[in-house]
N, C-alpha and C. Protein backbone atom coordinates (compact mmCIF):
# COMPACT_ATOMS: atom_id res chain seq x y z
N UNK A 1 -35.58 5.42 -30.61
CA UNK A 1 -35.11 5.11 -31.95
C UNK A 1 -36.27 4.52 -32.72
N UNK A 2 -36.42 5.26 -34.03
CA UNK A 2 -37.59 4.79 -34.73
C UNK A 2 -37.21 3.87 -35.68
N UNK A 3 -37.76 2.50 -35.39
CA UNK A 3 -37.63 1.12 -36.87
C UNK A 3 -39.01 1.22 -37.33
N UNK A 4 -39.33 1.55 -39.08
CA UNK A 4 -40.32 1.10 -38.90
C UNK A 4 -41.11 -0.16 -39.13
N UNK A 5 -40.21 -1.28 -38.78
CA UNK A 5 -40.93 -2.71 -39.00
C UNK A 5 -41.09 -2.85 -37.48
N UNK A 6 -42.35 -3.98 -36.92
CA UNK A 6 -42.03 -4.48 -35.52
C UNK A 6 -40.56 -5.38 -35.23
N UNK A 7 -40.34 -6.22 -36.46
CA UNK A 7 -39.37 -7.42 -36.33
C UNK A 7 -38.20 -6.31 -36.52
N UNK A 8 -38.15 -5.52 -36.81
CA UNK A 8 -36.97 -4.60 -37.24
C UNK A 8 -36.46 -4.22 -35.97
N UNK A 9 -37.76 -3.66 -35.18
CA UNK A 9 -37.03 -2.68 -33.82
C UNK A 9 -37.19 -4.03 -32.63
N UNK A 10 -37.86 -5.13 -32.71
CA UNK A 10 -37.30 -6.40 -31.66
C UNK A 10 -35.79 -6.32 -32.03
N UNK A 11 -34.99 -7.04 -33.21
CA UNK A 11 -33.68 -7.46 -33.71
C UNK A 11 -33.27 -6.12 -33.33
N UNK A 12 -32.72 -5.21 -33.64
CA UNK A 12 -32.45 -3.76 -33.49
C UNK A 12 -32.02 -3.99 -31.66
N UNK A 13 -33.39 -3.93 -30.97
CA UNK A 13 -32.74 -3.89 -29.52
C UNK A 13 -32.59 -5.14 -29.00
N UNK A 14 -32.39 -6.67 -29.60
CA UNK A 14 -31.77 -7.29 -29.52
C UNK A 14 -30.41 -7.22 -29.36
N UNK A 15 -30.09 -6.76 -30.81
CA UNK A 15 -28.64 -6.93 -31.15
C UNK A 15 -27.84 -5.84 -30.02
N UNK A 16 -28.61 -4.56 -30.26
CA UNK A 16 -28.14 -3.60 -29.45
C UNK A 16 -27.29 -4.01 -27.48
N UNK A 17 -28.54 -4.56 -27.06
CA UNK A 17 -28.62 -5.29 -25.60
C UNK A 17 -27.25 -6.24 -25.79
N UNK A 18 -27.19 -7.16 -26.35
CA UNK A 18 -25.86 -8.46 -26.96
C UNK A 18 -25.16 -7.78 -27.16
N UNK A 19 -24.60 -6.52 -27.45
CA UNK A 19 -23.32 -5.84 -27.30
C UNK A 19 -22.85 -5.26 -26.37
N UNK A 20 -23.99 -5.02 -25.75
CA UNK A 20 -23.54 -4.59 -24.29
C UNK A 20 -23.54 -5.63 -23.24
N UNK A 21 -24.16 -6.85 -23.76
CA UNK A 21 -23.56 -8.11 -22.56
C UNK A 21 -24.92 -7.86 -21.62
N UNK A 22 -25.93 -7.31 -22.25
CA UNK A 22 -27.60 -7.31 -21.55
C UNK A 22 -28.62 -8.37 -22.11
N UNK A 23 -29.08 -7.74 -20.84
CA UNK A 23 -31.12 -8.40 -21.53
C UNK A 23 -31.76 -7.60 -22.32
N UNK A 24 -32.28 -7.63 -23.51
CA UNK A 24 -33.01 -6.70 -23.60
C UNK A 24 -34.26 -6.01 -22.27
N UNK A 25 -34.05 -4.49 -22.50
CA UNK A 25 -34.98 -3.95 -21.29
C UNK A 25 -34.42 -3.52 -20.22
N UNK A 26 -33.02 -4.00 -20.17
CA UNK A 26 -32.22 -3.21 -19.49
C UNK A 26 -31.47 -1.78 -19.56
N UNK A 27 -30.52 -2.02 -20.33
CA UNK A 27 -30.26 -0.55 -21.01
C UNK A 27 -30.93 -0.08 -22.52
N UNK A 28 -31.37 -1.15 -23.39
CA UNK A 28 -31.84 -1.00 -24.17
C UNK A 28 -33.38 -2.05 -24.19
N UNK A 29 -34.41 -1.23 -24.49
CA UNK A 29 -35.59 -1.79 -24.66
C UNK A 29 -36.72 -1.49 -25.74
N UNK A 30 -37.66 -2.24 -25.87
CA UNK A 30 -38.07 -1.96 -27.22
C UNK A 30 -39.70 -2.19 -27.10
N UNK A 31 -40.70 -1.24 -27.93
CA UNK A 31 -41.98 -1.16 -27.62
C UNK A 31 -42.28 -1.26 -28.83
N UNK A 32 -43.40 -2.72 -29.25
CA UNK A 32 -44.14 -2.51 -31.09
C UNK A 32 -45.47 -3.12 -30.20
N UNK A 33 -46.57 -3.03 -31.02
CA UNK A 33 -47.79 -3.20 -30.57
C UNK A 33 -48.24 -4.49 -30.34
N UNK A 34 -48.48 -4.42 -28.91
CA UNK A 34 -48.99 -5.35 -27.81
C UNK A 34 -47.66 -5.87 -27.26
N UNK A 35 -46.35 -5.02 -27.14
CA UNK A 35 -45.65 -6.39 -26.79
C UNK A 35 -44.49 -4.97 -26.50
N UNK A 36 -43.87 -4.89 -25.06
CA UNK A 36 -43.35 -4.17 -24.47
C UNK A 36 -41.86 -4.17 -23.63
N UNK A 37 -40.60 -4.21 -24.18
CA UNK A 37 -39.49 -4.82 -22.85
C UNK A 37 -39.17 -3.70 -22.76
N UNK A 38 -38.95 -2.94 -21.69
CA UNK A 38 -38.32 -1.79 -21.24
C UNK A 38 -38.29 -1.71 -19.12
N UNK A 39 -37.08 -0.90 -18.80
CA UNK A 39 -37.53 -0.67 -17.75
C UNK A 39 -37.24 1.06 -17.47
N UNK A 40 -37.18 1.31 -16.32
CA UNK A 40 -36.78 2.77 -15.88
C UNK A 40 -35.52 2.98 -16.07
N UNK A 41 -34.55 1.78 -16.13
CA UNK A 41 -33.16 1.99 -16.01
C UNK A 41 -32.74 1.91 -17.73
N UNK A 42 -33.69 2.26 -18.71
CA UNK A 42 -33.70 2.41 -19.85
C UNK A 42 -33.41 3.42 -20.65
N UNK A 43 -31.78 3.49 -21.51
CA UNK A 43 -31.78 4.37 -21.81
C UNK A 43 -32.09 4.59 -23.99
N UNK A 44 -32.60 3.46 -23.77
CA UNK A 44 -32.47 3.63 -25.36
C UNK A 44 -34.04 2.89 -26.27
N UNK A 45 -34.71 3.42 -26.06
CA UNK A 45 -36.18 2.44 -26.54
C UNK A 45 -36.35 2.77 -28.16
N UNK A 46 -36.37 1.26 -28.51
CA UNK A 46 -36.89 1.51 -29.79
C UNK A 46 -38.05 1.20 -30.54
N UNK A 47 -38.79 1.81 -31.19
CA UNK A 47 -40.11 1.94 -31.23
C UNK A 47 -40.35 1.52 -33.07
N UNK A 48 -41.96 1.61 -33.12
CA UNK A 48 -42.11 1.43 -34.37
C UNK A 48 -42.87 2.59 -34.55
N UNK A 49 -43.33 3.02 -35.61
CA UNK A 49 -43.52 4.25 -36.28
C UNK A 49 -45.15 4.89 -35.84
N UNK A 50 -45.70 4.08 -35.67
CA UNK A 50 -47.04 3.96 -34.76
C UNK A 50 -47.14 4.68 -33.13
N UNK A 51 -46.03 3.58 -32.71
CA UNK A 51 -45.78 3.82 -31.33
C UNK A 51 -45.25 5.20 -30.90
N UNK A 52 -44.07 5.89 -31.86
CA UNK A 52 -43.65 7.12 -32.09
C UNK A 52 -44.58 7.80 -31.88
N UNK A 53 -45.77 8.28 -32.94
CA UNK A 53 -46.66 9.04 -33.13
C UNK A 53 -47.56 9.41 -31.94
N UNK A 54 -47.58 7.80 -31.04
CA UNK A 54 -48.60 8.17 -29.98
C UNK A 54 -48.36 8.73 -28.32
N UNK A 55 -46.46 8.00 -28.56
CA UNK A 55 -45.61 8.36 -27.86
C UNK A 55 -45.65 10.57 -27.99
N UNK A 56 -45.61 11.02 -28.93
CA UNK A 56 -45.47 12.41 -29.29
C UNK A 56 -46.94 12.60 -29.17
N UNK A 57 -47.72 12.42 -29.41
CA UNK A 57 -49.52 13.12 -29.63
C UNK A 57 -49.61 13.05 -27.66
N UNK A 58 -49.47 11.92 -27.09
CA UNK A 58 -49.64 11.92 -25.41
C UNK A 58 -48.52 12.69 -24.97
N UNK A 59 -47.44 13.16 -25.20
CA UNK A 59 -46.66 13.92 -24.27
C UNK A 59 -45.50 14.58 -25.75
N UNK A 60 -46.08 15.66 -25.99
CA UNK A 60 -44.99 16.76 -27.03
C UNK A 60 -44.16 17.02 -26.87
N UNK A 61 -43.74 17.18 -25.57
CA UNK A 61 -42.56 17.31 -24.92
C UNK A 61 -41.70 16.30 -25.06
N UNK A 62 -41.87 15.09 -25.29
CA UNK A 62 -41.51 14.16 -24.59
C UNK A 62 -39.82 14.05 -23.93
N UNK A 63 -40.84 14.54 -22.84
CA UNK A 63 -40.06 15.19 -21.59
C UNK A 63 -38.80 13.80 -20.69
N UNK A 64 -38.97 12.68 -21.44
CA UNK A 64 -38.23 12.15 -20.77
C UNK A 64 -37.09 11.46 -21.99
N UNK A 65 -36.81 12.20 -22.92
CA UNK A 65 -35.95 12.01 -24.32
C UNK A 65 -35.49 13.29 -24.57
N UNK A 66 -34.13 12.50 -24.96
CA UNK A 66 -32.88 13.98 -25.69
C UNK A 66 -32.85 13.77 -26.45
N UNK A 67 -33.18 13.03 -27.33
CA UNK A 67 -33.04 12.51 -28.72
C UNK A 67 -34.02 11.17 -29.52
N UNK A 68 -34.22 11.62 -30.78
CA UNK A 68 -35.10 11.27 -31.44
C UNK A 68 -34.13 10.65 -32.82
N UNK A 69 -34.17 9.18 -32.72
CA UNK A 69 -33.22 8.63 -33.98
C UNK A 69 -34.43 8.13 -35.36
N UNK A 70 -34.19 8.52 -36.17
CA UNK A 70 -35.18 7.82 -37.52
C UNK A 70 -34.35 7.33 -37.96
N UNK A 71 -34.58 5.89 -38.22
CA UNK A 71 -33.70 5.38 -39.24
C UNK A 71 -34.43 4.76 -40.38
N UNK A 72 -33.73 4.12 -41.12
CA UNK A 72 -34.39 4.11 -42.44
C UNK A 72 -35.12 4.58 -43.14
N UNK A 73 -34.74 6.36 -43.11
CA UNK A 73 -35.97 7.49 -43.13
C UNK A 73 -36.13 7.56 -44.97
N UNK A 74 -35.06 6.44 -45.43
CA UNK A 74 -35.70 7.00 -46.73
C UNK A 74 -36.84 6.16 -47.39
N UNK A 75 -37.14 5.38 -46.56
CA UNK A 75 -38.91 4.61 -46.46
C UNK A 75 -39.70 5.05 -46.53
N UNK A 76 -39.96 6.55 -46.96
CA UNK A 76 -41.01 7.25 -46.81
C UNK A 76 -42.18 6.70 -46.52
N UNK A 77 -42.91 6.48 -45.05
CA UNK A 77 -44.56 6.54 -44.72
C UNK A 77 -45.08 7.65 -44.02
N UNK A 78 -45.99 7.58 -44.34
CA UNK A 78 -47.12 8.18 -43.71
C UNK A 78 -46.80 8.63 -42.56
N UNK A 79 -46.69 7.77 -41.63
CA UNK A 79 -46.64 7.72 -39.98
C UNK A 79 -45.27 7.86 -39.73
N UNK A 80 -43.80 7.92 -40.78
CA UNK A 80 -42.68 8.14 -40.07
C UNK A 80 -43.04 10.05 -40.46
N UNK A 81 -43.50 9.87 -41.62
CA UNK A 81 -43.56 11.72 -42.14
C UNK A 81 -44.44 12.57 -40.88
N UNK A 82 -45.43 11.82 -40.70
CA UNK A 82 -46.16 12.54 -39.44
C UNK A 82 -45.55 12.45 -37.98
N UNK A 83 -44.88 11.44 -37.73
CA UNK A 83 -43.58 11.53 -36.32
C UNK A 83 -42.72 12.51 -36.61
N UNK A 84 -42.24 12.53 -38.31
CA UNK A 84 -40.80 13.32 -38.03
C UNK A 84 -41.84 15.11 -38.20
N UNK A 85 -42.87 14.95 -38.78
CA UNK A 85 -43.53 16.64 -38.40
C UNK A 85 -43.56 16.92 -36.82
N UNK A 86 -44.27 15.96 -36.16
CA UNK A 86 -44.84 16.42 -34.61
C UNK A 86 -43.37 16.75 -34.40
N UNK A 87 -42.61 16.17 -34.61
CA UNK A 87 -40.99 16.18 -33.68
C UNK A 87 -40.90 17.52 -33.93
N UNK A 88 -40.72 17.86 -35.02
CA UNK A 88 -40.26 19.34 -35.01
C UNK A 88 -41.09 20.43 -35.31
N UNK A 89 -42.09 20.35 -35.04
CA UNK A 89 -43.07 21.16 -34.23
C UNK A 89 -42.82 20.85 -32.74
N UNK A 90 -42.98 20.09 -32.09
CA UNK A 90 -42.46 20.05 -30.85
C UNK A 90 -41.06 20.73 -30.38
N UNK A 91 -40.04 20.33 -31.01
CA UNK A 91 -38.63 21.23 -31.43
C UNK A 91 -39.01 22.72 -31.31
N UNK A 92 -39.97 23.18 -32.34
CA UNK A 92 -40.04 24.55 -32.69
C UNK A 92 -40.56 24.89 -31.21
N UNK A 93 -41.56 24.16 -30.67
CA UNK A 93 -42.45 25.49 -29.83
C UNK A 93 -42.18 24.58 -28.23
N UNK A 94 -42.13 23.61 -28.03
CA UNK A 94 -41.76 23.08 -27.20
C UNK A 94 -40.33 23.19 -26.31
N UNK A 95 -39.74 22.11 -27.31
CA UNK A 95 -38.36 22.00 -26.60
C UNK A 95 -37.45 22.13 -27.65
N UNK A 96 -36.30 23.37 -27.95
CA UNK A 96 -35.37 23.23 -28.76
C UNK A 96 -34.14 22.59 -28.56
N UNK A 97 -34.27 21.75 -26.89
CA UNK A 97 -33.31 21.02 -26.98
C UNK A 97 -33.56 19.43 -27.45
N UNK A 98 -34.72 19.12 -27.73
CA UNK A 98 -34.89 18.02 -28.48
C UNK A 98 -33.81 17.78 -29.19
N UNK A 99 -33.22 16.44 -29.73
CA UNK A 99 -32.23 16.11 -30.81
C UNK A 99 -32.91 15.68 -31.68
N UNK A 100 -32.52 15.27 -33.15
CA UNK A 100 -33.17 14.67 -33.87
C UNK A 100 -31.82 14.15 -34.79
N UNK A 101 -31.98 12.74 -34.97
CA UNK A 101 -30.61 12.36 -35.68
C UNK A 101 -31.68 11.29 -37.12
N UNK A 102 -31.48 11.29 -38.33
CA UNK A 102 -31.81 10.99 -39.49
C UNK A 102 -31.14 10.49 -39.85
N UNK A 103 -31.36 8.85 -40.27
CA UNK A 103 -30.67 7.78 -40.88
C UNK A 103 -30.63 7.14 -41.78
N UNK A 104 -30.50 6.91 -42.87
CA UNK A 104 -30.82 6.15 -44.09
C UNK A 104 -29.39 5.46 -45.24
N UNK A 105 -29.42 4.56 -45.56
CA UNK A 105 -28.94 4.09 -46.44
C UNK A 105 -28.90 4.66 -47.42
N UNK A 106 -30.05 5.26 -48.27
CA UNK A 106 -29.93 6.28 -49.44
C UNK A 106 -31.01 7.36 -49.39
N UNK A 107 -30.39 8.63 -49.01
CA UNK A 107 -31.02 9.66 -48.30
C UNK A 107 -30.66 10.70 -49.23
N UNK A 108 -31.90 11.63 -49.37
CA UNK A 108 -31.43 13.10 -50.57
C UNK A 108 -31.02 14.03 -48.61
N UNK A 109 -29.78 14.12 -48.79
CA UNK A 109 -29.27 14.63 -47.34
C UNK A 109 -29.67 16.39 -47.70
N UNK A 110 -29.98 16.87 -48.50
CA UNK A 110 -29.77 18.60 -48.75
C UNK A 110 -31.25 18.44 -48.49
N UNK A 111 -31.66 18.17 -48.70
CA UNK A 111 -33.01 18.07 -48.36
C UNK A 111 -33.52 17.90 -47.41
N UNK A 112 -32.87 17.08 -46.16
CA UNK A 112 -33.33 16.91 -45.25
C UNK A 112 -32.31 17.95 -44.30
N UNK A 113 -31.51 18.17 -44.68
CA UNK A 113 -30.66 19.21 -44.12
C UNK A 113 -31.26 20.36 -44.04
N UNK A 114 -31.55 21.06 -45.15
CA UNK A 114 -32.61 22.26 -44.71
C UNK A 114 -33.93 22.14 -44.47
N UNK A 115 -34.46 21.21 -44.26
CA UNK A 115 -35.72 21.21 -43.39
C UNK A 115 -35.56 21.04 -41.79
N UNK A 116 -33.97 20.66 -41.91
CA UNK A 116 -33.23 20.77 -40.03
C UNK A 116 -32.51 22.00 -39.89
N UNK A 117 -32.76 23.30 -40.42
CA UNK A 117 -31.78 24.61 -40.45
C UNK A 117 -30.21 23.78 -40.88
N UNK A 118 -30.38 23.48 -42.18
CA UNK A 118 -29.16 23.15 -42.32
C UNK A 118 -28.00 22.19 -41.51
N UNK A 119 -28.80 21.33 -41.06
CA UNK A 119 -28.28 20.29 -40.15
C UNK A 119 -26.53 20.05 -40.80
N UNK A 120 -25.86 19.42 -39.84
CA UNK A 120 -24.49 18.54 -40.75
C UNK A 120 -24.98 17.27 -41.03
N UNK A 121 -23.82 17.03 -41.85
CA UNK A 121 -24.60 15.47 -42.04
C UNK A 121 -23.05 15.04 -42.37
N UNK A 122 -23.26 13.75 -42.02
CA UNK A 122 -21.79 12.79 -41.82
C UNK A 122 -22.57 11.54 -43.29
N UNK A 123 -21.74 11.39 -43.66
CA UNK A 123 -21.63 10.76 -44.83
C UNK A 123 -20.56 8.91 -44.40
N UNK A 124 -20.75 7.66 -45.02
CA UNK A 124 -20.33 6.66 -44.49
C UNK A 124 -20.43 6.10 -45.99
N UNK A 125 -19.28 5.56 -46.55
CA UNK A 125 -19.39 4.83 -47.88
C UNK A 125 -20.09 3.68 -47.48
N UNK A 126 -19.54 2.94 -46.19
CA UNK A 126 -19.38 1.86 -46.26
C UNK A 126 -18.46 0.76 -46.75
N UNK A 127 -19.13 -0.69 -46.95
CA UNK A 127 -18.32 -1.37 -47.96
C UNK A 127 -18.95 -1.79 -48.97
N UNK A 128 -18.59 -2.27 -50.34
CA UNK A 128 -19.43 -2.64 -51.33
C UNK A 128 -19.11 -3.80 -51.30
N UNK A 129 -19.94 -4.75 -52.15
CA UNK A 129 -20.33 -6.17 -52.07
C UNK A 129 -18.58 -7.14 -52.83
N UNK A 130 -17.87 -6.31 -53.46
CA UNK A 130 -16.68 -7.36 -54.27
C UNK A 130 -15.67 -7.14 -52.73
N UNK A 131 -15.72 -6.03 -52.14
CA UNK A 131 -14.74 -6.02 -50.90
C UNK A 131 -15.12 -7.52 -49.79
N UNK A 132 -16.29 -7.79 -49.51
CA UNK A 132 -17.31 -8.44 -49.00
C UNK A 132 -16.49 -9.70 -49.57
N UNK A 133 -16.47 -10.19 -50.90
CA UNK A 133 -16.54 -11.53 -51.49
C UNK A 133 -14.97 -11.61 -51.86
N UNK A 134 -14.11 -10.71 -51.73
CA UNK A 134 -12.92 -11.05 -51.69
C UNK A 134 -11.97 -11.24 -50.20
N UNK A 135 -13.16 -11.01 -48.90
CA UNK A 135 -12.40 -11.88 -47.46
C UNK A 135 -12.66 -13.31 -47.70
């Protein structure tokens, strides 16, 4: 799972681990630069946008993932645009069973839909802020 802040993807597999009643690094673990919790019995690592890139440039395959989460993809950088290319170039010639799931708060979805062959896309209102201040 791609955060691209470091403090973003620590909290992220924090919170994640605390719902499942873990440590982080157990089922969920998390890699930003110089600073690593994960183990083998790991099924969910979340990375920063850096780490992605180098994670994909050393192994295209990356042969030990079914899925590839971006979130907050409507942040447009540099380094999430060049993760989410390798990915699907890797997709294309590699592995078409790669997943790729795209996340954002405010996302042009047709757009990113046909650059995924027309992906689906699930839509979430949410809640707005007077629902919020009237509990």
């Amino acid at each position: 799972m791609l955060e691209p802040r470091r403090l973003a993807a620590r909290t992220a597999a924090v919170r994640m681990a605390s719902m499942l009643g873990e440590r982080v690094g157990e089922t969920v673990g998390f890699q930003v630069r110089g600073e690593r919790k994960s183990s083998k019995r790991a099924r969910i690592l979340v990375v920063t946008e850096r780490i992605l890139t180098r994670l994909l440039q050393a192994d295209p395959e990356l042969i030990s993932s079914a899925l590839i989460i971006f979130e907050e993809f409507n942040k447009h950088r540099l380094r999430a645009d060049l993760s989410f290319a390798l990915h699907l170039q890797s997709q294309e010639y590699l592995r078409d069973d790669l997943k790729l799931l795209v996340m954002s708060a405010a996302l042009d979805t047709d757009a990113i839909s046909s650059l995924l062959n027309d992906a689906h896309t699930i839509t979430s209102e949410g809640r707005n802020l007077e629902y919020l201040e009237q509990r």
